[in-house]
N, C-alpha and C. Protein backbone atom coordinates (compact mmCIF):
# COMPACT_ATOMS: atom_id res chain seq x y z
N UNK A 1 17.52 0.16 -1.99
CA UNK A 1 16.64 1.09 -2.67
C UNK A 1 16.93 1.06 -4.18
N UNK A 2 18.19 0.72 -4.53
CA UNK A 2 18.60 0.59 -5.76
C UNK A 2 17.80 -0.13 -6.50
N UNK A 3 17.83 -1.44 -6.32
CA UNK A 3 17.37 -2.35 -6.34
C UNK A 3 16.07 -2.54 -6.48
N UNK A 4 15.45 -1.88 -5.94
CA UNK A 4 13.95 -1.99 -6.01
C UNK A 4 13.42 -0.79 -6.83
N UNK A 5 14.10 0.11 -7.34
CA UNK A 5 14.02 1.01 -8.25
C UNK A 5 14.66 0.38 -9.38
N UNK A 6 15.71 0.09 -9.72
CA UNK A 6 15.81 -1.26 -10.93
C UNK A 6 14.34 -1.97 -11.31
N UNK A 7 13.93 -2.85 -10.57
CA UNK A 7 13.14 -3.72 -10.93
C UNK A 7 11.93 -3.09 -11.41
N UNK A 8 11.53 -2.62 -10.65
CA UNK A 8 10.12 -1.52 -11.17
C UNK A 8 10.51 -0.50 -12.75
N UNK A 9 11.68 -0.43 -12.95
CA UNK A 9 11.99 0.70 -14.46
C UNK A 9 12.33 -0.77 -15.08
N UNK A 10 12.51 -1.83 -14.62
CA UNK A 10 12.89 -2.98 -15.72
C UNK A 10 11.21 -3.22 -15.89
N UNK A 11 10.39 -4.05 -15.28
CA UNK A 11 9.22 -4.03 -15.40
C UNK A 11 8.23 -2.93 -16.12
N UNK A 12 8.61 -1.34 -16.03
CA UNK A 12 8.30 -0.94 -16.85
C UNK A 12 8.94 -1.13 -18.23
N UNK A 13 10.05 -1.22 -18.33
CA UNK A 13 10.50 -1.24 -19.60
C UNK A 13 9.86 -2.77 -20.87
N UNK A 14 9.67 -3.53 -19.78
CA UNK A 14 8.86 -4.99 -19.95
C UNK A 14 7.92 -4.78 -20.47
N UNK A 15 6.50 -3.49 -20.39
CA UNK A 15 5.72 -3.45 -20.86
C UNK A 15 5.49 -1.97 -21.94
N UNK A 16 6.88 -1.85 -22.24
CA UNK A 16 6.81 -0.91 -23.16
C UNK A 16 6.39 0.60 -22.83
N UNK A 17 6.12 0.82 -21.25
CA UNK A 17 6.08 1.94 -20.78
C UNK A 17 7.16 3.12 -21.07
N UNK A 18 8.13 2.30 -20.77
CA UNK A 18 9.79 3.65 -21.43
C UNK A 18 10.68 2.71 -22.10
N UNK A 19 11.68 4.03 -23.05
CA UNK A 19 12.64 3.24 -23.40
C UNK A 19 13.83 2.97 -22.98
N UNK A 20 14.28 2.16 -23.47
CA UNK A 20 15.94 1.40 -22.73
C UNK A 20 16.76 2.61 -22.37
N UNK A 21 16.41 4.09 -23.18
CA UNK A 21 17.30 4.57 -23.33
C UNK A 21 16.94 5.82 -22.26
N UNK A 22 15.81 6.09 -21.41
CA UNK A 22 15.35 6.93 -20.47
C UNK A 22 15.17 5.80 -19.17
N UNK A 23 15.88 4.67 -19.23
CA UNK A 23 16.07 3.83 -17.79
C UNK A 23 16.50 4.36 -16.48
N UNK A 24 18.10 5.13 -17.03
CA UNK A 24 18.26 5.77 -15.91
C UNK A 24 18.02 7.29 -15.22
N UNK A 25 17.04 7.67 -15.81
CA UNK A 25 16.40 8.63 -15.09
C UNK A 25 15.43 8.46 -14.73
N UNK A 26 14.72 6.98 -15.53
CA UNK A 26 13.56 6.64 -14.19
C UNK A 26 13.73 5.91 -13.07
N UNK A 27 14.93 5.55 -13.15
CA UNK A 27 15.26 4.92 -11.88
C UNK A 27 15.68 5.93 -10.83
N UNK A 28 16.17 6.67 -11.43
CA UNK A 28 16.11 8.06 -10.33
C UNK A 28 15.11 8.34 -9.74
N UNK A 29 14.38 8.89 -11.01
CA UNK A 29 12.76 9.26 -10.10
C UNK A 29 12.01 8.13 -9.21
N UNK A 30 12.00 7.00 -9.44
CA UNK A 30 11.54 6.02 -8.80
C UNK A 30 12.41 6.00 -7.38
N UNK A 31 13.57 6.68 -7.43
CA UNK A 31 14.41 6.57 -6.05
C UNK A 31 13.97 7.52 -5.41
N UNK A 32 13.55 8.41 -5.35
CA UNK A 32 13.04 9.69 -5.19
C UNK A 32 11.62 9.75 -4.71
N UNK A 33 11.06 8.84 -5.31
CA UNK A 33 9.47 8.88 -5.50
C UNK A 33 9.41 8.04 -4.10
N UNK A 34 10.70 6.47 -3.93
CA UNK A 34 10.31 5.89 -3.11
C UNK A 34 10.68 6.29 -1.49
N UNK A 35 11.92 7.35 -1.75
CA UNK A 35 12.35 7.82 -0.64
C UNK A 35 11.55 8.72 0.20
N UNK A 36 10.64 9.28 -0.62
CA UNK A 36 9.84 10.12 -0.07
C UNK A 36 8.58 9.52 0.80
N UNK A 37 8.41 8.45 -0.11
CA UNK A 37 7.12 7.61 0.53
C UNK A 37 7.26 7.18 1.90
N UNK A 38 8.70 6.07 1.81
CA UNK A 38 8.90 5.75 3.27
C UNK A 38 9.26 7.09 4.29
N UNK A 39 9.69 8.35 3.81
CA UNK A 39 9.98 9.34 5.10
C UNK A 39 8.51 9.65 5.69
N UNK A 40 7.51 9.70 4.62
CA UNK A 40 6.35 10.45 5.03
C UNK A 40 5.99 9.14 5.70
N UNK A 41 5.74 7.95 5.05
CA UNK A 41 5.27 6.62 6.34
C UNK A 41 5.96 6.73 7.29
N UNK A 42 7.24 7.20 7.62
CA UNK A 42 7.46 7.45 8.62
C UNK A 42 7.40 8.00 9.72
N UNK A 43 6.94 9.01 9.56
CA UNK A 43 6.43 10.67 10.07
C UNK A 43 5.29 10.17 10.98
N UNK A 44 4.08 9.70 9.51
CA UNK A 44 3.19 9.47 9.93
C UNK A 44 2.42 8.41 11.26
N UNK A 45 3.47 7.42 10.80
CA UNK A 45 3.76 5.97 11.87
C UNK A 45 4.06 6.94 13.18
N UNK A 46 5.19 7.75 13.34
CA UNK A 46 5.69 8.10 14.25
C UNK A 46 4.51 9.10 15.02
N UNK A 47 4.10 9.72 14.59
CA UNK A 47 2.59 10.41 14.88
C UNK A 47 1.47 9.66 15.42
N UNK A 48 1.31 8.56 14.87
CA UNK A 48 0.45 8.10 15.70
C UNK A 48 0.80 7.32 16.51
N UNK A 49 2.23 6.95 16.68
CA UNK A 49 2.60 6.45 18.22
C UNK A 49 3.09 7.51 19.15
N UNK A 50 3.13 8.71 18.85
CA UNK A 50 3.10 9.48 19.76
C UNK A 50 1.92 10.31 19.64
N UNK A 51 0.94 9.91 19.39
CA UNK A 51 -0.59 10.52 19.26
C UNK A 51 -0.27 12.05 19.48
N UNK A 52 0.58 12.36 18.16
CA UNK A 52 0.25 14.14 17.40
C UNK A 52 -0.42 13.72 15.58
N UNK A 53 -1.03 13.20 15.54
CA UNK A 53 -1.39 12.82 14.27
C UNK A 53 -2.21 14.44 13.97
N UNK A 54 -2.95 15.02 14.15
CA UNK A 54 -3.48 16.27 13.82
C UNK A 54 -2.15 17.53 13.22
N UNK A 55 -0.97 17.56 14.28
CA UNK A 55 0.05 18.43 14.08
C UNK A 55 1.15 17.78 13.00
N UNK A 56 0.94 16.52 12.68
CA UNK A 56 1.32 16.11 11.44
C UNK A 56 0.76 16.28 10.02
N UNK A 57 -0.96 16.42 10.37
CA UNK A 57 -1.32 16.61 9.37
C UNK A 57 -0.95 18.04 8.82
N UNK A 58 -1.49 18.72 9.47
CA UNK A 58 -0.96 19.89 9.35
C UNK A 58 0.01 20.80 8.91
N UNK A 59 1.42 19.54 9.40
CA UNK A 59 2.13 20.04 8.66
C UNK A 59 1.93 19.15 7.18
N UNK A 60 1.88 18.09 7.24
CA UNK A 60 1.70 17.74 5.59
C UNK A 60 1.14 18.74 4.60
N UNK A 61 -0.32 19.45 5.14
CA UNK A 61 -0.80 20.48 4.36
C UNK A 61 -0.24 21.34 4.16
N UNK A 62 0.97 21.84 5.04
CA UNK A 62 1.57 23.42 4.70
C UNK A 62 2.56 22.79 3.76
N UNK A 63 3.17 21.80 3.66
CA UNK A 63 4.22 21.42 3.10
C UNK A 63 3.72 21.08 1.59
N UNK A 64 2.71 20.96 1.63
CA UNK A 64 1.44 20.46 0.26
C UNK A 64 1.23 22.24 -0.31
N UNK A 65 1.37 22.64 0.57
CA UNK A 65 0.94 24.41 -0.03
C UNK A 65 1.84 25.29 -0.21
N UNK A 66 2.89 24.75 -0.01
CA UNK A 66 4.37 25.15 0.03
C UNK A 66 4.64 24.75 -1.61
N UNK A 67 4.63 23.22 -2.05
CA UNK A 67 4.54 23.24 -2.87
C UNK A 67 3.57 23.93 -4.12
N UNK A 68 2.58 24.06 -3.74
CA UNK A 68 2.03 24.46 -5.22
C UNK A 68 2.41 25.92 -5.08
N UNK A 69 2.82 26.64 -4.16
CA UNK A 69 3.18 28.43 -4.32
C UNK A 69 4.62 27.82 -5.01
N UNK A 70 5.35 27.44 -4.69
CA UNK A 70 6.47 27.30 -5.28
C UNK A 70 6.35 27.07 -6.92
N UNK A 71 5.62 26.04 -7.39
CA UNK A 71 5.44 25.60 -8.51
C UNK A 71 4.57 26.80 -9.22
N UNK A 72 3.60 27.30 -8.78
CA UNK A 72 2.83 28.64 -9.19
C UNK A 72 3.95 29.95 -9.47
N UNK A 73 4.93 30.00 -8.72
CA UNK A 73 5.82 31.40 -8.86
C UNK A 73 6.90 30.93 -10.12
N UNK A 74 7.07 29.46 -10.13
CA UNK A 74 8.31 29.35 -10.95
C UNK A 74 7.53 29.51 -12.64
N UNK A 75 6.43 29.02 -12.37
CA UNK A 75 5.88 29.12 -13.73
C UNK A 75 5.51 30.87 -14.48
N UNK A 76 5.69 31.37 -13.15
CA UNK A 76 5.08 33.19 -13.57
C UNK A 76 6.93 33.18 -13.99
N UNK A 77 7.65 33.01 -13.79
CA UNK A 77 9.25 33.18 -13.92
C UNK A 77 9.78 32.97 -14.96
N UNK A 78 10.36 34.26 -15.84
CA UNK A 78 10.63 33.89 -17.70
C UNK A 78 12.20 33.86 -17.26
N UNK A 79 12.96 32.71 -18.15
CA UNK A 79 14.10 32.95 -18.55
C UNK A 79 14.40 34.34 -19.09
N UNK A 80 15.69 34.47 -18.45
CA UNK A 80 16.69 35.97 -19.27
C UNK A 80 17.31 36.17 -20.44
């Protein structure tokens, strides 16, 4: 995973997208970004071989609405 988060922040860095000097925090996020992808392909794969693909979706949406209340309350939220 390393590895393939390397190459993609080098390739960006190739086209002048970021600098040398914010590499390793996009390689973070890119680890992050990619870990998430394969759990949810996972989920999802797994759903439709056990044909609950509806109760997956489902939850994807609450988990999708989970997020934006979360992101909605932190933004009403002032530092002390």
């Amino acid at each position: 995973m390393d590895q393939v988060a390397s190459k993609i922040v080098a390739r960006m860095m190739m086209a002048n997208l970021i600098s040398k000097n914010d590499a390793e925090e996009y390689i973070y996020g890119v680890q992050i970004l990619l870990e998430k992808i394969i759990s949810y392909a996972t989920i999802l794969l797994l759903a439709l071989i056990l044909n609950r693909l509806l109760e997956i979706i489902l939850l994807f949406l609450f988990l999708l609405l989970e997020n934006i209340v979360v992101e909605f309350t932190a933004k009403d939220l002032k530092p002390v």
